[in-house]
PDB file of N, CA and C in Angstrom:
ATOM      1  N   UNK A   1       0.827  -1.182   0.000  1.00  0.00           N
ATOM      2  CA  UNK A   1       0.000   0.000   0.000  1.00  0.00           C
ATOM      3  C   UNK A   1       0.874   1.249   0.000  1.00  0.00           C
ATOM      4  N   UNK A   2       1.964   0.836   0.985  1.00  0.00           N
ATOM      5  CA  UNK A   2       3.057   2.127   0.540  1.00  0.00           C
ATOM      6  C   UNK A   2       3.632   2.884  -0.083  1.00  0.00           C
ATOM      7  N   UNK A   3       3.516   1.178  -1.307  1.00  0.00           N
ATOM      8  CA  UNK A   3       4.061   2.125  -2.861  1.00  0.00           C
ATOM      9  C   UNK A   3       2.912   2.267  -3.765  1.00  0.00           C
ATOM     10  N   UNK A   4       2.146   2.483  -3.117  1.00  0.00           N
ATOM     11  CA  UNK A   4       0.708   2.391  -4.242  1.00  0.00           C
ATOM     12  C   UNK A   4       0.458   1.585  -5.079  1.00  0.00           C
ATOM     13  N   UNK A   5       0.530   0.268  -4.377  1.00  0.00           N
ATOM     14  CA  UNK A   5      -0.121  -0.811  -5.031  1.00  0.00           C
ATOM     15  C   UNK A   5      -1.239  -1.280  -4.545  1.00  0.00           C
ATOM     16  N   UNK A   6      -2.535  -1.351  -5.468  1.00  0.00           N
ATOM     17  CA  UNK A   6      -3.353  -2.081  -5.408  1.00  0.00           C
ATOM     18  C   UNK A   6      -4.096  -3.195  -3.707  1.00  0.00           C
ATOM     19  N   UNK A   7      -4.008  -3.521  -2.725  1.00  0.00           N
ATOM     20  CA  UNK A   7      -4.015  -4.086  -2.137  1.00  0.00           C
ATOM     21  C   UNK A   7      -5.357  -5.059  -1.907  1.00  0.00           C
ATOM     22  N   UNK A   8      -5.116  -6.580  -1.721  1.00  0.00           N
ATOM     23  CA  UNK A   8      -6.509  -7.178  -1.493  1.00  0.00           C
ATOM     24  C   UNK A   8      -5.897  -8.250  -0.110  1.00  0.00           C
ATOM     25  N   UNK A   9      -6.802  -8.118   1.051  1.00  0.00           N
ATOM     26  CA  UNK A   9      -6.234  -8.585   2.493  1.00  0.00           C
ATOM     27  C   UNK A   9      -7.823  -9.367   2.425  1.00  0.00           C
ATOM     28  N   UNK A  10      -7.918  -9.548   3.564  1.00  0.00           N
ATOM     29  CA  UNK A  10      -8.778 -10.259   4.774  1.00  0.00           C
ATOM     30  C   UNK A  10      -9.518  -9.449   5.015  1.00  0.00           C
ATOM     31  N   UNK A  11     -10.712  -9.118   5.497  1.00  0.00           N
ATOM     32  CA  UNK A  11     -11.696  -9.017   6.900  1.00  0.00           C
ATOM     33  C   UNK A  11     -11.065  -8.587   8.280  1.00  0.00           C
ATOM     34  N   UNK A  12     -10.107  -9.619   8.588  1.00  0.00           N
ATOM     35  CA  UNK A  12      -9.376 -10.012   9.410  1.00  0.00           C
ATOM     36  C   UNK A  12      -7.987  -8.854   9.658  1.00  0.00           C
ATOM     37  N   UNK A  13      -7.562  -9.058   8.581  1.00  0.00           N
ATOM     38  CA  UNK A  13      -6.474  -8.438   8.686  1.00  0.00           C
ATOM     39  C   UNK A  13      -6.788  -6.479   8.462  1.00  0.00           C
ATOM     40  N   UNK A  14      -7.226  -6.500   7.899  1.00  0.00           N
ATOM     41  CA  UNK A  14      -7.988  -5.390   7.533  1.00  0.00           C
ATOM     42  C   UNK A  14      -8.040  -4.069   8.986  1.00  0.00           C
ATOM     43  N   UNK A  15      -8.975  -5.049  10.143  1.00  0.00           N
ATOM     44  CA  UNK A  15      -9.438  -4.935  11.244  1.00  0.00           C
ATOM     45  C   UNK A  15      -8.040  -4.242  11.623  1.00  0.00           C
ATOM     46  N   UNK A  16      -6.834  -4.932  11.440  1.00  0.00           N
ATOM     47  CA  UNK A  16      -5.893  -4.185  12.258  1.00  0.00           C
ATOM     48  C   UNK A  16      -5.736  -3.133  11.374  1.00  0.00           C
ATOM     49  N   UNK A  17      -5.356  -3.155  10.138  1.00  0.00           N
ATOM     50  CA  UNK A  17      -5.471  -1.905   9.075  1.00  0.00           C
ATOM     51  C   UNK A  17      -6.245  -0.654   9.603  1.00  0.00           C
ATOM     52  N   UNK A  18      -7.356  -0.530   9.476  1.00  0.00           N
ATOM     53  CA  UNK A  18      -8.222  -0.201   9.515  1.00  0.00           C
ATOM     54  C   UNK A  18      -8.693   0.697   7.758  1.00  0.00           C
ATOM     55  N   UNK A  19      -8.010   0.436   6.908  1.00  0.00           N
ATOM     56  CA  UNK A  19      -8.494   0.861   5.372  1.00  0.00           C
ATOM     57  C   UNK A  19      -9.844   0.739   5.031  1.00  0.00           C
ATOM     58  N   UNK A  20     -10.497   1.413   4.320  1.00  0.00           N
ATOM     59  CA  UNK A  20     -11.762   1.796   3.711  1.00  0.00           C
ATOM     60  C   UNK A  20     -11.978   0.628   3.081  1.00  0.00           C
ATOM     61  N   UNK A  21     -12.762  -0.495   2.445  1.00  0.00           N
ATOM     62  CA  UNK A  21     -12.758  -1.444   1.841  1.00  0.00           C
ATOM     63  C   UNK A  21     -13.514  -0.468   0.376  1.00  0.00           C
ATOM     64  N   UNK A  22     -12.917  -1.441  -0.778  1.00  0.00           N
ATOM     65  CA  UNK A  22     -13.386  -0.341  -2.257  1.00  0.00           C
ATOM     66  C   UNK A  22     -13.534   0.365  -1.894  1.00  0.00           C
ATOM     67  N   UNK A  23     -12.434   1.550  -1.134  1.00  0.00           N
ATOM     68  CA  UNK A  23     -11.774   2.836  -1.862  1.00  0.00           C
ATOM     69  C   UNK A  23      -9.912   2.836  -1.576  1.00  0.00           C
ATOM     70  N   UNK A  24      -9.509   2.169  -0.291  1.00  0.00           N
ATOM     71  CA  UNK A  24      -8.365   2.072   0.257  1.00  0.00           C
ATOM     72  C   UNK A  24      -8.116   0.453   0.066  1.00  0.00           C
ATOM     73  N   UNK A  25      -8.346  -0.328  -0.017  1.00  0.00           N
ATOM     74  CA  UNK A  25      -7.757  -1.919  -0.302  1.00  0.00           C
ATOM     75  C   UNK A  25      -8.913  -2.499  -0.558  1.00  0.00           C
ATOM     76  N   UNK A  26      -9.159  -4.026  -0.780  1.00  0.00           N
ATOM     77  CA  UNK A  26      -9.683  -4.575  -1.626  1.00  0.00           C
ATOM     78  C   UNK A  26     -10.181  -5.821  -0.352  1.00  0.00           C
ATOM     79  N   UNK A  27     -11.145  -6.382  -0.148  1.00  0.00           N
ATOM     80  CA  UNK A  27     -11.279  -7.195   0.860  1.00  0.00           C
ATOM     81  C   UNK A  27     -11.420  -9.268  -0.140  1.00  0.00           C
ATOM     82  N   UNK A  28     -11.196  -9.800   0.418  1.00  0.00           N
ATOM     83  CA  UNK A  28     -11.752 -11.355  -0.270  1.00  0.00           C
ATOM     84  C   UNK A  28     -11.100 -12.341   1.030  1.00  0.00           C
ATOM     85  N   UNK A  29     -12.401 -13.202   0.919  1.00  0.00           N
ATOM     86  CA  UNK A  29     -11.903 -14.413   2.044  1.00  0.00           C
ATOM     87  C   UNK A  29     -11.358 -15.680   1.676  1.00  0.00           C
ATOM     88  N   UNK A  30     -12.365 -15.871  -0.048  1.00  0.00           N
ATOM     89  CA  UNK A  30     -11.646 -17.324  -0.626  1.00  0.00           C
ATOM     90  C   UNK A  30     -10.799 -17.323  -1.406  1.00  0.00           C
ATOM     91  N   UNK A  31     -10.229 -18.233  -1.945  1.00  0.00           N
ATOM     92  CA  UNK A  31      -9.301 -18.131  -3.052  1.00  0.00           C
ATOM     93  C   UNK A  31     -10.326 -17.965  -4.355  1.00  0.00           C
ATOM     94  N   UNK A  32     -11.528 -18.007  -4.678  1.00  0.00           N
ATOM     95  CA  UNK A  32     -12.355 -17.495  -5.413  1.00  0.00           C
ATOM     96  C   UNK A  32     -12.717 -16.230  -5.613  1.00  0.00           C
ATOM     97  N   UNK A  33     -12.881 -15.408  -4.208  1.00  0.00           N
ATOM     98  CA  UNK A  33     -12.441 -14.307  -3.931  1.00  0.00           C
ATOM     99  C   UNK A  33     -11.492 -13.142  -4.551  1.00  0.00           C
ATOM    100  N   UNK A  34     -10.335 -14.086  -4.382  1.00  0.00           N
ATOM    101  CA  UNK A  34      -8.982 -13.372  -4.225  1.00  0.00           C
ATOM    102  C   UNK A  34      -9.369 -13.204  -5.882  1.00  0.00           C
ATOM    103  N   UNK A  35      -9.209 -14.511  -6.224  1.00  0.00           N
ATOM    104  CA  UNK A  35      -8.971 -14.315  -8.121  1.00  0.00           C
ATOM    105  C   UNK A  35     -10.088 -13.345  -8.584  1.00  0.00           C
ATOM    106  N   UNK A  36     -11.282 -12.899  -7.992  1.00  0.00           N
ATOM    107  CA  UNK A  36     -12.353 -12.194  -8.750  1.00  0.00           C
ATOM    108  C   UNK A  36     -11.650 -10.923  -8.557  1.00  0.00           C
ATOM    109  N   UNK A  37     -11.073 -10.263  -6.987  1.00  0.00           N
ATOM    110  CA  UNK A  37     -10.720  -9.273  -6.751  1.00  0.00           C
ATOM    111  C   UNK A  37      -8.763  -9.178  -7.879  1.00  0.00           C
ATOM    112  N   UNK A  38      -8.556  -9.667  -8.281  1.00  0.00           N
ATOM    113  CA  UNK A  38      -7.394  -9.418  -8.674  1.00  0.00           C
ATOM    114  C   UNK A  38      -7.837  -9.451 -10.161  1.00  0.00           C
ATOM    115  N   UNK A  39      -8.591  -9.882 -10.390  1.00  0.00           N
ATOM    116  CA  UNK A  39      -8.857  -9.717 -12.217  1.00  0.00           C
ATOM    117  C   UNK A  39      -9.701  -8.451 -12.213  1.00  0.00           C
ATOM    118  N   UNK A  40     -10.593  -8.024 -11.274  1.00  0.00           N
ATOM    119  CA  UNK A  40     -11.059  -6.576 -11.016  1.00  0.00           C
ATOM    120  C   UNK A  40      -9.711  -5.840 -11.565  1.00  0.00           C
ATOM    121  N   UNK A  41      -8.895  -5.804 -10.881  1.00  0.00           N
ATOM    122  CA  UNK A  41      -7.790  -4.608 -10.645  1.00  0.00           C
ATOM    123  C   UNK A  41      -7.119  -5.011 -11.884  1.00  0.00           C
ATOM    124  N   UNK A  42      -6.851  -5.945 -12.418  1.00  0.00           N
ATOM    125  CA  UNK A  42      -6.391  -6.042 -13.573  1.00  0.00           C
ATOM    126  C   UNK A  42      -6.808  -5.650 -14.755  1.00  0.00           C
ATOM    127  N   UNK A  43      -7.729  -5.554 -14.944  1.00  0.00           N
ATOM    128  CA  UNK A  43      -8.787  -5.361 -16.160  1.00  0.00           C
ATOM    129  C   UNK A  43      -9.329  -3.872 -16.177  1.00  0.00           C
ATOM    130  N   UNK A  44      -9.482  -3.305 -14.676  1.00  0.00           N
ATOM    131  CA  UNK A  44      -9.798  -1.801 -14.843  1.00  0.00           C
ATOM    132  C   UNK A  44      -9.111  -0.618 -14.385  1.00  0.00           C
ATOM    133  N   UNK A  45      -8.415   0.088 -15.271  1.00  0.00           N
ATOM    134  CA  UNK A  45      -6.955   0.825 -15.026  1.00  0.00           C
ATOM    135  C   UNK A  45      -7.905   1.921 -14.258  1.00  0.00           C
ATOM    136  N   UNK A  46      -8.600   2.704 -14.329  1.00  0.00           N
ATOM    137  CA  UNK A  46      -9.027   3.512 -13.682  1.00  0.00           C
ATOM    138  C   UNK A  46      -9.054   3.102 -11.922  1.00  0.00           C
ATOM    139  N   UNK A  47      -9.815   2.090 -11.686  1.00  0.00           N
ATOM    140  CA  UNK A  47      -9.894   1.129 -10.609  1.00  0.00           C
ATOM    141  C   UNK A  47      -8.030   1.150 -10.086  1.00  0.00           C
ATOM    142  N   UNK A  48      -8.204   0.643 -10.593  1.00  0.00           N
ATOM    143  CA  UNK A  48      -6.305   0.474 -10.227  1.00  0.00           C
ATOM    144  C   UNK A  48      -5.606   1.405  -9.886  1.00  0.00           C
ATOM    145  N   UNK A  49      -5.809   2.343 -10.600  1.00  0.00           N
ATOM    146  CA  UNK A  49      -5.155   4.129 -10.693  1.00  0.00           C
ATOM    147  C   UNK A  49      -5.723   4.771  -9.479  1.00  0.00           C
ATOM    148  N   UNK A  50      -6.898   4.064  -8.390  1.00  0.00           N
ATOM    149  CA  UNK A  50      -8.149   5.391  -7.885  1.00  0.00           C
ATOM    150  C   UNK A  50      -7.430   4.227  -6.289  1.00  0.00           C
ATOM    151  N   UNK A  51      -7.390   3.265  -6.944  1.00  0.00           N
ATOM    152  CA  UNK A  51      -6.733   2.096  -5.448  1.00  0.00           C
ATOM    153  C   UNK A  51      -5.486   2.214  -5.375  1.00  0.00           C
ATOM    154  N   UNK A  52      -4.776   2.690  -5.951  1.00  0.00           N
ATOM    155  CA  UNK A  52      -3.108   2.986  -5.845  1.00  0.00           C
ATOM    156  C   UNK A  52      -3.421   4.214  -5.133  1.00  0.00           C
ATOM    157  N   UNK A  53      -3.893   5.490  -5.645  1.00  0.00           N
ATOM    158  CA  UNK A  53      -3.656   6.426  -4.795  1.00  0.00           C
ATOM    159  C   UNK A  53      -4.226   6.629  -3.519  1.00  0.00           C
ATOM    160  N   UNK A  54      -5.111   6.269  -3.258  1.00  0.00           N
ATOM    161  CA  UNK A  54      -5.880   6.058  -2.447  1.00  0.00           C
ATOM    162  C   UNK A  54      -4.750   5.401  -1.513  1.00  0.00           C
ATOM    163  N   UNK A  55      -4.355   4.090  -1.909  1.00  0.00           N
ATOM    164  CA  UNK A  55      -3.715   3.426  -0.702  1.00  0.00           C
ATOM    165  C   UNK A  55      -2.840   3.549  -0.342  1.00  0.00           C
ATOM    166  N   UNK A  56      -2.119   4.674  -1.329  1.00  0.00           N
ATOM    167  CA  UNK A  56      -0.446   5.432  -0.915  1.00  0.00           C
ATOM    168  C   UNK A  56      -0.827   6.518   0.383  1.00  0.00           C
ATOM    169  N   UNK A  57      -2.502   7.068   0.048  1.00  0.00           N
ATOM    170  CA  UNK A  57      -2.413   8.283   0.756  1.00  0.00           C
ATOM    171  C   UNK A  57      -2.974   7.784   2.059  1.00  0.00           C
ATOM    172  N   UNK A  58      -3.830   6.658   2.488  1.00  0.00           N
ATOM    173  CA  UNK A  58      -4.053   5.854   3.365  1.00  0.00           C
ATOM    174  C   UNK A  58      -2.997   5.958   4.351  1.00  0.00           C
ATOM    175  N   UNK A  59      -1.674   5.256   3.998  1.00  0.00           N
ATOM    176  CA  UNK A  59      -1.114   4.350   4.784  1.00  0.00           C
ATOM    177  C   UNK A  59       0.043   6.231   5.324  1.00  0.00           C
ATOM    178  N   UNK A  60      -0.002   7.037   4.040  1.00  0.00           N
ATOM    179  CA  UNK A  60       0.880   7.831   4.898  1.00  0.00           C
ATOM    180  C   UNK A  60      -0.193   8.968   5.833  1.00  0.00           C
ATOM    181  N   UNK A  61      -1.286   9.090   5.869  1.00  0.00           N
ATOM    182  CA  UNK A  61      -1.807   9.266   6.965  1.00  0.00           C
ATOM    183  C   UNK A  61      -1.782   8.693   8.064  1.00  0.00           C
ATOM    184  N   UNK A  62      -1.731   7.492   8.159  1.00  0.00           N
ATOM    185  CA  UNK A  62      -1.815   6.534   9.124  1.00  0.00           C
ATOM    186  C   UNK A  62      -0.879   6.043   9.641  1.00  0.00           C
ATOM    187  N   UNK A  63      -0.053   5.960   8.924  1.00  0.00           N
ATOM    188  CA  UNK A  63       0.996   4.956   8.931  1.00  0.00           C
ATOM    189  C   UNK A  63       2.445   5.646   9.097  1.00  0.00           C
ATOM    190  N   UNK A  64       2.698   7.562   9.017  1.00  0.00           N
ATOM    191  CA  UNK A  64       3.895   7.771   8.968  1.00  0.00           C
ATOM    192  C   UNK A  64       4.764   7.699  10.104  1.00  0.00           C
ATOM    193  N   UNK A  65       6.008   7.437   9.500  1.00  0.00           N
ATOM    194  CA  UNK A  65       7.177   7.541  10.641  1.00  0.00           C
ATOM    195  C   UNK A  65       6.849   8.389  11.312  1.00  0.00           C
ATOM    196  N   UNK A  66       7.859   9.443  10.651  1.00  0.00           N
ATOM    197  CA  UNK A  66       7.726  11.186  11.417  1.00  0.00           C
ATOM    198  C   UNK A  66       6.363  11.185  12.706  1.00  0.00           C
ATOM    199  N   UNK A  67       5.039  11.333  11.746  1.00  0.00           N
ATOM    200  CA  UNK A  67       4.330  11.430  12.954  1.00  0.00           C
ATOM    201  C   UNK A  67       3.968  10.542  13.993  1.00  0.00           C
ATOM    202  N   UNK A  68       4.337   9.130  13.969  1.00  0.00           N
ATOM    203  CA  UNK A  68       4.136   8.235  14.788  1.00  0.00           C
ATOM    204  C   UNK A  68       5.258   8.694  16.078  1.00  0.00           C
ATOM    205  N   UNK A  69       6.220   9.190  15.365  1.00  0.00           N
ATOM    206  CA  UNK A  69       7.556   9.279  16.298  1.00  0.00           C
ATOM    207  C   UNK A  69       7.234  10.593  17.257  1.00  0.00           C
ATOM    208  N   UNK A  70       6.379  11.379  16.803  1.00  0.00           N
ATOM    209  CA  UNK A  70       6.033  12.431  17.463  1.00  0.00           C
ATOM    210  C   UNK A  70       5.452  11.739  19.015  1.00  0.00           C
ATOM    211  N   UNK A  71       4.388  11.350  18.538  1.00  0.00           N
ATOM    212  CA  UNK A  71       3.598  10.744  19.355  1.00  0.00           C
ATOM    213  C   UNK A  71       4.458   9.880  20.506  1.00  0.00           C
ATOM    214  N   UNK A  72       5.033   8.999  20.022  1.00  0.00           N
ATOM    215  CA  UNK A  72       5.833   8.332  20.710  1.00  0.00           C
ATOM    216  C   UNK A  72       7.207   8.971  21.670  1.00  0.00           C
ATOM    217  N   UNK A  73       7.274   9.908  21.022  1.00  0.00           N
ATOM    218  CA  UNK A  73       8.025  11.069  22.207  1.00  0.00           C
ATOM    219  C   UNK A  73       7.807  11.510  22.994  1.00  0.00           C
ATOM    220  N   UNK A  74       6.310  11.886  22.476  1.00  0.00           N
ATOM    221  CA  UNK A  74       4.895  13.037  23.776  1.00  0.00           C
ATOM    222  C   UNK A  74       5.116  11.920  24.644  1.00  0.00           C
ATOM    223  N   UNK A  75       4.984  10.898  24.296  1.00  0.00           N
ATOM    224  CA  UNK A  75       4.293   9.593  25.530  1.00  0.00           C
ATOM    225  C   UNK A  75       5.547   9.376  26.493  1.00  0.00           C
ATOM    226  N   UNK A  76       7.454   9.312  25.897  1.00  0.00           N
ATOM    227  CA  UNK A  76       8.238   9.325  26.755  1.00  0.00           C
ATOM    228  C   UNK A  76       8.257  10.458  27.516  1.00  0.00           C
ATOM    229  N   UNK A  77       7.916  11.358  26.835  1.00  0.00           N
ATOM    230  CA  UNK A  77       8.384  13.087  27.812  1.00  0.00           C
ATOM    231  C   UNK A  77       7.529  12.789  28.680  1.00  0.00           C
ATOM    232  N   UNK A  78       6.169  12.833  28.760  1.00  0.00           N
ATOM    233  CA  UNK A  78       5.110  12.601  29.777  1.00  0.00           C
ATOM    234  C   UNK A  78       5.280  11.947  30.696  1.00  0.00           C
ATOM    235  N   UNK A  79       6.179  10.552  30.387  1.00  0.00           N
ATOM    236  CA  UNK A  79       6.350   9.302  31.770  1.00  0.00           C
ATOM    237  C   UNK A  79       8.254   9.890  31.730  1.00  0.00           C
ATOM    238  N   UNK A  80       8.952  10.389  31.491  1.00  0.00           N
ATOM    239  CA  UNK A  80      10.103  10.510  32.084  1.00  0.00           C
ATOM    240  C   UNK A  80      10.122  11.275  33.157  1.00  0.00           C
ATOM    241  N   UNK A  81      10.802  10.557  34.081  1.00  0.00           N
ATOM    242  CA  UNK A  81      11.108  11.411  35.629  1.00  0.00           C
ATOM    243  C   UNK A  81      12.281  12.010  36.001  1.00  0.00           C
ATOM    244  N   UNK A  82      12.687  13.540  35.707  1.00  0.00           N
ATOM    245  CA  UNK A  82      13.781  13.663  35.886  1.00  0.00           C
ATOM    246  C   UNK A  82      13.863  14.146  36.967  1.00  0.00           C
ATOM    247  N   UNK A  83      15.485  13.655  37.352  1.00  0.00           N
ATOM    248  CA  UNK A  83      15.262  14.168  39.018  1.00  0.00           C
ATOM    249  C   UNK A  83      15.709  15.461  39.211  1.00  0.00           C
ATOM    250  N   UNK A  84      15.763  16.304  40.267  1.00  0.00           N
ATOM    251  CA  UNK A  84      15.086  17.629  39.952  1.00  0.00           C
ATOM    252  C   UNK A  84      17.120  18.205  40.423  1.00  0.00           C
ATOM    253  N   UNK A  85      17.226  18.866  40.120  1.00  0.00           N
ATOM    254  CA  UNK A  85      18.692  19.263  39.552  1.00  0.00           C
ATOM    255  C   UNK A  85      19.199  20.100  40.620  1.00  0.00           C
TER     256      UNK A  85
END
């Protein structure tokens, strides 16, 4: 999804994702599934073109370093105890 590809997961897996299903990744449970959802994306470039960007811009909302690291700083500064000087 990072590099704007196409993506088709689980239900399951998804859940931890949390992506839009048909607009941010692609959902299927069987291997009947999978093949309907992958000949979708194959066959319709627009589709393909609207799920690539989509899932590039997904994952760096969600998903970036930088701002994860922010966060994860607030949370050490907050619990660090320095002793008082």
């Amino acid at each position: 999804m990072a590099m704007g590809l196409p993506c088709i997961t689980t239900k399951m897996v998804n859940n931890a994702i949390g992506a839009q299903p048909r607009k941010e990744i692609l959902l299927a449970e069987t291997p009947a599934e999978f093949i309907t959802e992958i000949n979708k994306i194959l066959s319709n470039t627009a589709l393909y073109e609207q799920m690539s960007q989509n899932s590039a811009t997904f994952v760096k909302q969600n998903f970036d370093w930088n701002q994860n690291g922010k966060v994860l700083s607030a949370i050490f500064a907050q619990n660090l105890n320095e002793p008082d000087a």
